[in-house]
Protein backbone atom coordinates (compact mmCIF):
# COMPACT_ATOMS: atom_id res chain seq x y z
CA UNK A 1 0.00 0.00 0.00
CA UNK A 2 3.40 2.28 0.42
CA UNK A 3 4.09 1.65 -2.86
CA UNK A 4 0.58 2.53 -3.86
CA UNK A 5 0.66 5.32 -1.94
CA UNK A 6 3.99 6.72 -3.32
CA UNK A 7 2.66 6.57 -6.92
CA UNK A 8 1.63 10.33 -7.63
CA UNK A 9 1.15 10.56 -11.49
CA UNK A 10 -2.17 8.72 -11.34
CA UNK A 11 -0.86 5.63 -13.45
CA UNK A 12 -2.32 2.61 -11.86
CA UNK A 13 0.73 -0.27 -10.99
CA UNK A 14 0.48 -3.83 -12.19
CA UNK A 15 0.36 -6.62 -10.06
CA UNK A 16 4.03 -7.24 -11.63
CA UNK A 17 5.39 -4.01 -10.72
CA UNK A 18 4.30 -4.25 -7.00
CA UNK A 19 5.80 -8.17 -7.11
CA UNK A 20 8.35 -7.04 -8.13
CA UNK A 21 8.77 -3.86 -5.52
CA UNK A 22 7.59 -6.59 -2.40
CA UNK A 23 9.60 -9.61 -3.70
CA UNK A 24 6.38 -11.85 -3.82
CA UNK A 25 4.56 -13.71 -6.69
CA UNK A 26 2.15 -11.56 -8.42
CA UNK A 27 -0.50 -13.98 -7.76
CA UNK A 28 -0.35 -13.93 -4.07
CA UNK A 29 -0.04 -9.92 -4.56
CA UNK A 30 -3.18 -9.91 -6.15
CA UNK A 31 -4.74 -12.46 -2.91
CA UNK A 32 -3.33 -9.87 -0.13
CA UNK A 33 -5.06 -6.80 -2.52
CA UNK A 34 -8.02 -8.81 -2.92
CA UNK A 35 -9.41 -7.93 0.68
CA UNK A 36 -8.23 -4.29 0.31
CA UNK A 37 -10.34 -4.12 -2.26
CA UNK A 38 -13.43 -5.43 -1.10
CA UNK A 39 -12.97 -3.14 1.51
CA UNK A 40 -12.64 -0.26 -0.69
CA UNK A 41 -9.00 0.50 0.22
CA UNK A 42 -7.68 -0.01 -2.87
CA UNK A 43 -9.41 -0.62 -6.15
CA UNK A 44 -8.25 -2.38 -9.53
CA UNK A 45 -8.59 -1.54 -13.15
CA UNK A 46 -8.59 -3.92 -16.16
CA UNK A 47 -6.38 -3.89 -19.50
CA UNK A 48 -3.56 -3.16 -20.69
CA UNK A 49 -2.80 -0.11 -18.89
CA UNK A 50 -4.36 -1.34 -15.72
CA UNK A 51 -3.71 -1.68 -12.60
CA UNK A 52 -3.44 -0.91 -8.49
CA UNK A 53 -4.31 2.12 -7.22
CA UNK A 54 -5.28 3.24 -3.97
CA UNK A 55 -9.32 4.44 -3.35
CA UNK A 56 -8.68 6.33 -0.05
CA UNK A 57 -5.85 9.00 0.93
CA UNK A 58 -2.81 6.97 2.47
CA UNK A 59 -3.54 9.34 5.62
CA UNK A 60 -6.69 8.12 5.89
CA UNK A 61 -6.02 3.94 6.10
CA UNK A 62 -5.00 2.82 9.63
CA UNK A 63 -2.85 0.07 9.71
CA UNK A 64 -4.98 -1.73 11.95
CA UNK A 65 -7.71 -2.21 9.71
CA UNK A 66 -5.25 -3.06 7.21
CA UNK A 67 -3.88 -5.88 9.49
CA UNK A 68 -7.12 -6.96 11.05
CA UNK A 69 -8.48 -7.43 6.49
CA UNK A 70 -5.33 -9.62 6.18
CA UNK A 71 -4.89 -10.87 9.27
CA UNK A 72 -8.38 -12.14 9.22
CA UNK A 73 -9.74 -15.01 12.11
CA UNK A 74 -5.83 -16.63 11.45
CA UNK A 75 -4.26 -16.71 15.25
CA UNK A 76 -1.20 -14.34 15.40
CA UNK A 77 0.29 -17.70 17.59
CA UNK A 78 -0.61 -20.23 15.11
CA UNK A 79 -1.89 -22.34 18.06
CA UNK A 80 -3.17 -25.79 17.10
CA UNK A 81 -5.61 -27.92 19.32
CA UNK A 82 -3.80 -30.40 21.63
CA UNK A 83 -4.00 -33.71 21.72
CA UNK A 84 -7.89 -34.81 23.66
CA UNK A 85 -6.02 -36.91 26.34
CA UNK A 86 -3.37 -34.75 27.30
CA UNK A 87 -4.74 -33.09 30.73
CA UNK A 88 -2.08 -30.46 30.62
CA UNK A 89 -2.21 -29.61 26.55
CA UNK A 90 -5.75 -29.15 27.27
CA UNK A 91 -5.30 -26.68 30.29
CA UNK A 92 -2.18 -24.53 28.70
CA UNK A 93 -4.39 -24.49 25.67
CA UNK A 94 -7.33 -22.23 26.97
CA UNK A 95 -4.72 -20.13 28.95
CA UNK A 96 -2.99 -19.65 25.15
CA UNK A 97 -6.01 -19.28 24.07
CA UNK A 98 -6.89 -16.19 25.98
CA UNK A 99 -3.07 -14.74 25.90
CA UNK A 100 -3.68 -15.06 22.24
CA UNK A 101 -6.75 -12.58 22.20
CA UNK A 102 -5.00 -9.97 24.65
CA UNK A 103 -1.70 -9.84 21.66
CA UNK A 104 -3.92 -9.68 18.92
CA UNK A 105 -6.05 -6.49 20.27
CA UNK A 106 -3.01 -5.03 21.54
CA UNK A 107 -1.18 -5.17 18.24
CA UNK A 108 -4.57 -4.12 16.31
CA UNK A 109 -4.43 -1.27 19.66
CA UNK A 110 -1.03 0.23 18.55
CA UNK A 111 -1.42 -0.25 14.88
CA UNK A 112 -4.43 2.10 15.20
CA UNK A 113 -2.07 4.87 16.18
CA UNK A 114 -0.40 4.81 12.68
CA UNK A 115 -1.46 5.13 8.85
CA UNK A 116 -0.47 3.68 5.32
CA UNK A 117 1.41 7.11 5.13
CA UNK A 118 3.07 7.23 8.42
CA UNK A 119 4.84 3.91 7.16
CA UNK A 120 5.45 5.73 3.83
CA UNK A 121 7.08 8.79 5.59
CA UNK A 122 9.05 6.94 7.99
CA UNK A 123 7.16 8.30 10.92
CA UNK A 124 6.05 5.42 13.72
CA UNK A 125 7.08 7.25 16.55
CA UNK A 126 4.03 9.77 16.41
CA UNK A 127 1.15 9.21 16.84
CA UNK A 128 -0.73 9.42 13.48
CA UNK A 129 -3.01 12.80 13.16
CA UNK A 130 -6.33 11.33 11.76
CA UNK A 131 -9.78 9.91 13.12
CA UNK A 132 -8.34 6.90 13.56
CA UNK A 133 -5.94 8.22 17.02
């Protein structure tokens, strides 16, 4: 969304171009915008000449909604279910369990404080100036 962000002569940037800028596969650069666009953070446009472009001002996209689109139900722990007869995988489990929800809502928490163009700009130790503080 940086990348987005920094383009400023209205040209829309291919899914190669921003593969290319992230080191990823184009395809899974299109499944991370995917949910950005549903959401109506970024939008797409067909052809030739198409492309990525953002649909809202960089200032204006928290990072914690970004994270919480990508991040999704997906446990920041990657905790899997113990085994049914283990007394003490089945304890530590619901104490992970809860741990898990207090890290997710406090990274979502801090995240808040910042936007797509506080990351472009280089500025994470301010708070970010927008609706979203």
């Amino acid at each position: 969304m940086t990348y987005l962000a920094n383009t400023t002569d209205g040209t829309p940037v291919s899914s190669d171009e921003l593969s290319g800028s992230t080191n990823a596969n184009p395809v899974h650069v299109r499944r991370v915008l995917g949910p950005l666009r549903e959401a109506g953070l970024v939008r797409s446009r067909p052809g030739v000449h198409g492309g990525w472009e953002l649909a809202v001002d960089a200032g204006d996209i928290a990072l914690a909604q970004v994270w919480r689109l990508l991040q999704g139900t997906d446990p920041v722990f990657g905790l899997h279910g113990p085994d049914p007869e283990c007394a003490v995988g089945r304890g530590v489990q619901q104490t992970l369990t809860a741990l898990e929800r207090r890290v997710s809502d406090a990274v979502a928490t801090e995240l808040e404080r910042f936007t797509v163009r506080d990351i472009l700009n280089g500025d994470v130790a301010a708070p970010a100036q927008s609706a979203h503080a």
